[in-house]
N, C-alpha and C. Protein backbone atom coordinates (compact mmCIF):
# COMPACT_ATOMS: atom_id res chain seq x y z
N UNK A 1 13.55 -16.91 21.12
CA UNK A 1 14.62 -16.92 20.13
C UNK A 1 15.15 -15.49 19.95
N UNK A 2 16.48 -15.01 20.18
CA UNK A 2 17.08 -14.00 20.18
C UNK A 2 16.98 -13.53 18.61
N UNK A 3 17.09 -12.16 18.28
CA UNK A 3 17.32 -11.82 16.76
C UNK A 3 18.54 -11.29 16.61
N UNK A 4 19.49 -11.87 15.60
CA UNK A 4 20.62 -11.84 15.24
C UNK A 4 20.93 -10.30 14.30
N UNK A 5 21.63 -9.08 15.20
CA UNK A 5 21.55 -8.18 14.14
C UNK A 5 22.62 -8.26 13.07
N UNK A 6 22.08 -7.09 12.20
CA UNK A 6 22.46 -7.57 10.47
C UNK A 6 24.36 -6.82 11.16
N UNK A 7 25.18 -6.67 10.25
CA UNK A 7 26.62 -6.64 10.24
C UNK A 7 27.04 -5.19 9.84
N UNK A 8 26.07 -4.77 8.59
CA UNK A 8 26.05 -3.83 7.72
C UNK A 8 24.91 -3.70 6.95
N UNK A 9 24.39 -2.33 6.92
CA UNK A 9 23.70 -1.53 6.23
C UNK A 9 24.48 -0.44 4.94
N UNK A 10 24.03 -0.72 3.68
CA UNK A 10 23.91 0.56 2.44
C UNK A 10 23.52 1.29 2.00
N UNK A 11 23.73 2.29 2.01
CA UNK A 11 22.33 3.76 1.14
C UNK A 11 23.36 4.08 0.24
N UNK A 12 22.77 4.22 -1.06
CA UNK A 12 23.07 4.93 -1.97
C UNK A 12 23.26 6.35 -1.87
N UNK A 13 23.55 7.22 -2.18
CA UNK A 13 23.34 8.59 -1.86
C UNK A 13 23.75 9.11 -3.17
N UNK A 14 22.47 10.16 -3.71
CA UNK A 14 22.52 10.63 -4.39
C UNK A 14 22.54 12.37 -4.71
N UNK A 15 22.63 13.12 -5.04
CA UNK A 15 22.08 14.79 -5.21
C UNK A 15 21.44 14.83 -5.64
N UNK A 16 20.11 15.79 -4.75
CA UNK A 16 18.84 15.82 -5.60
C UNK A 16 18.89 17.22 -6.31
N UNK A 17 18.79 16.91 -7.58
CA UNK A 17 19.17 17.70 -8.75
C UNK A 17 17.99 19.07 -8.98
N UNK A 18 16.91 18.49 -8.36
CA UNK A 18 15.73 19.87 -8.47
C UNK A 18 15.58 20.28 -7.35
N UNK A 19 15.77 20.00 -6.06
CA UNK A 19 15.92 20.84 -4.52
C UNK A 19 17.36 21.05 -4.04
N UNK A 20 18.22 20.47 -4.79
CA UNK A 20 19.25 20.43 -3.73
C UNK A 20 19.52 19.60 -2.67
N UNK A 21 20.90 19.41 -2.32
CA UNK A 21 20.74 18.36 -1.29
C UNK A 21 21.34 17.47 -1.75
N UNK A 22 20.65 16.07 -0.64
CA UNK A 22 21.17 14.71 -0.57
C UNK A 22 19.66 13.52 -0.66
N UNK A 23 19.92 12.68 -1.04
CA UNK A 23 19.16 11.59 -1.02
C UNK A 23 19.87 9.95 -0.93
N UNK A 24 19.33 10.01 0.53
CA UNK A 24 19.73 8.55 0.61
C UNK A 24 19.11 7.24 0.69
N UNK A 25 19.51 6.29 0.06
CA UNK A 25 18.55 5.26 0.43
C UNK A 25 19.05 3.45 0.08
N UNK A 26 18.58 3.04 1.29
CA UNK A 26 18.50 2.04 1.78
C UNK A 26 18.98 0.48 1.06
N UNK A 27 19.86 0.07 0.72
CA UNK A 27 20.00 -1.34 -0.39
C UNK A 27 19.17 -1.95 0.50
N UNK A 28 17.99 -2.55 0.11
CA UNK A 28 17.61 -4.07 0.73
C UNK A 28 16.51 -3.78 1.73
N UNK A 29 16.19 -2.47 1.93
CA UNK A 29 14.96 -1.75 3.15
C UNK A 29 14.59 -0.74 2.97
N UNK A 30 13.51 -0.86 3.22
CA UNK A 30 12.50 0.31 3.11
C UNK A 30 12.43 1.73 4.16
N UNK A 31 13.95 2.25 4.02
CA UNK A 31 14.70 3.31 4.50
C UNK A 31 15.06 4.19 3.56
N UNK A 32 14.68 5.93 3.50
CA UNK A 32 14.91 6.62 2.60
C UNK A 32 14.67 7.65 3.68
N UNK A 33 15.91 8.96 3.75
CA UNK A 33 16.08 10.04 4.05
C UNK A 33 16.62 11.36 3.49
N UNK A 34 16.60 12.26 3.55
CA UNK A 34 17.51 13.39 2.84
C UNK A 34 17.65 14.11 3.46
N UNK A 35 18.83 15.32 3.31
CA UNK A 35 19.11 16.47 3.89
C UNK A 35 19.67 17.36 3.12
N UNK A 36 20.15 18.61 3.52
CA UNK A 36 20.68 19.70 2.53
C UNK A 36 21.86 19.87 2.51
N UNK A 37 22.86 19.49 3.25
CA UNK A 37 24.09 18.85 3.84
C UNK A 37 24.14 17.83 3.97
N UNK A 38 26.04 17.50 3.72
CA UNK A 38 26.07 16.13 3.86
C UNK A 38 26.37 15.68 5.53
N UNK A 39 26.62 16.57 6.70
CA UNK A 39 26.50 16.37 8.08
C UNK A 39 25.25 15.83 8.51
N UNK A 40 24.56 17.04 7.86
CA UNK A 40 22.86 16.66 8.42
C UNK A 40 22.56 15.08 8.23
N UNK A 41 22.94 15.26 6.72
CA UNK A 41 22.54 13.79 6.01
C UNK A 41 22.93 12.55 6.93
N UNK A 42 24.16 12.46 7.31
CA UNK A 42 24.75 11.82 8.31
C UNK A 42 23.82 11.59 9.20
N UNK A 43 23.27 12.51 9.83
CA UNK A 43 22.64 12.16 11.32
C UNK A 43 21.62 11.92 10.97
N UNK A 44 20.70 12.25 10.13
CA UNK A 44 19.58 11.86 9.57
C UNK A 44 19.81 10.19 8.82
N UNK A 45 20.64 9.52 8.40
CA UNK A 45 21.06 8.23 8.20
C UNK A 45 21.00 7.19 8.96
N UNK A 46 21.77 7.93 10.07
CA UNK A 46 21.50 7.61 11.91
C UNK A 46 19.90 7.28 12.47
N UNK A 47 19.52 8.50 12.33
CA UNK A 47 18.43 8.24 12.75
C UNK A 47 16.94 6.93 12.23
N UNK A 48 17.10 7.57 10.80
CA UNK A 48 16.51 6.61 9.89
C UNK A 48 16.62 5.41 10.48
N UNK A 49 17.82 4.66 10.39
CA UNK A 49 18.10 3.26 10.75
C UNK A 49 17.89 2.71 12.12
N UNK A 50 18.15 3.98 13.43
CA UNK A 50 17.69 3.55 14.69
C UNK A 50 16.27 3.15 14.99
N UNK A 51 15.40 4.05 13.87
CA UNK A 51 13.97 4.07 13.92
C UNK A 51 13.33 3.09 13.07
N UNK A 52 13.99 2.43 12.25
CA UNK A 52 13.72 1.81 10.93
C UNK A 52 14.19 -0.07 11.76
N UNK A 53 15.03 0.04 12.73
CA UNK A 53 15.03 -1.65 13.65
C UNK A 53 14.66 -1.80 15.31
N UNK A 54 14.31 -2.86 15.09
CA UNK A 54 14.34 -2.73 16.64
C UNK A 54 15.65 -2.94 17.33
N UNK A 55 15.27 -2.43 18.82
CA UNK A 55 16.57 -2.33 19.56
C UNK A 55 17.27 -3.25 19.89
N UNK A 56 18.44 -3.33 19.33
CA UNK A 56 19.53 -4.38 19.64
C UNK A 56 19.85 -4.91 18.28
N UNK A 57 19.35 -5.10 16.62
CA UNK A 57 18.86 -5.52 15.91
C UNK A 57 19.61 -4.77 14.57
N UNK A 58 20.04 -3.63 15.05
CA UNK A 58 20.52 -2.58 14.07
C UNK A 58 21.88 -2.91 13.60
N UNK A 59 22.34 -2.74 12.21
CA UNK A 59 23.17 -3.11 11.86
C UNK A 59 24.03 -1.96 12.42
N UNK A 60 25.85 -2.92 12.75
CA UNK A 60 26.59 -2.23 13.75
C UNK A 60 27.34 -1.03 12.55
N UNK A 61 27.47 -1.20 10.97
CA UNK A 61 27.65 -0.31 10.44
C UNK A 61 26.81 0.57 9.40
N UNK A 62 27.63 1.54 9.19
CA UNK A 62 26.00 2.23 7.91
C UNK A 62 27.23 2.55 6.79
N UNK A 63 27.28 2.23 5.84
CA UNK A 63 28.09 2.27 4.79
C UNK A 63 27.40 3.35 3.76
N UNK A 64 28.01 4.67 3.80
CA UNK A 64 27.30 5.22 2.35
C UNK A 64 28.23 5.41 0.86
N UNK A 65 27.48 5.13 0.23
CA UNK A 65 27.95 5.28 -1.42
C UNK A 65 27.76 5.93 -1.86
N UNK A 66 28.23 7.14 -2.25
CA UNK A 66 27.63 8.44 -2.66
C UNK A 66 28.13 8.09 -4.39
N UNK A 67 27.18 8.40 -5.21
CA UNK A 67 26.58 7.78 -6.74
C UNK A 67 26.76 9.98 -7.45
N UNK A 68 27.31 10.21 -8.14
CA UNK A 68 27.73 10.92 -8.74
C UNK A 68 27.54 10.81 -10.24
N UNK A 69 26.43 11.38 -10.85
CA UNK A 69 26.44 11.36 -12.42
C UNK A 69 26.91 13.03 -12.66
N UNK A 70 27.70 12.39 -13.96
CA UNK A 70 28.49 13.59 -14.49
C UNK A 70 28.60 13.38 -16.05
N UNK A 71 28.35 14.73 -16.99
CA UNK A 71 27.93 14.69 -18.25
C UNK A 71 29.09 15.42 -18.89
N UNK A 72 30.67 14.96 -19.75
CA UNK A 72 31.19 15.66 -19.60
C UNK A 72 30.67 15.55 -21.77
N UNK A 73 30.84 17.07 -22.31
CA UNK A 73 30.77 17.10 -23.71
C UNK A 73 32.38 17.06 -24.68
N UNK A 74 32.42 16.78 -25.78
CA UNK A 74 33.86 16.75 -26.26
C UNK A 74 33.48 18.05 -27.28
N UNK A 75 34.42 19.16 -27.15
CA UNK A 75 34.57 20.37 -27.29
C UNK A 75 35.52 20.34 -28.67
């Protein structure tokens, strides 16, 4: 029986607020990477997911959502 790969993959992506950087991770799998750039992050996303399915199996897109909290005060 052949395995049907998935269509699309999601990571959240966040800034990690005490190192710096990026943090991404996975809707729905147990995939989590980071980088200090958002290029790196990219290829490191890549990689994650090539290593994270088997071959042939990998979803054909990687969709990121980059999640932005912002605290604004009224002055």
């Amino acid at each position: 029986m052949a395995m049907v790969s998935m269509k699309e993959i999601i990571f959240e992506i966040t800034e990690d607020e005490v190192d710096g950087g990026f943090v991404a991770r996975a809707l729905g799998h147990s995939i989590v990477t980071q980088a200090e750039t958002w290029s790196e992050l990219r290829n490191n996303v890549r990689e994650a997911v090539r290593c994270h399915f088997d071959e042939g199996t990998a979803p054909a897109v990687i969709r990121l959502h980059r999640v932005m909290d912002e605290i604004l005060a009224l002055v």
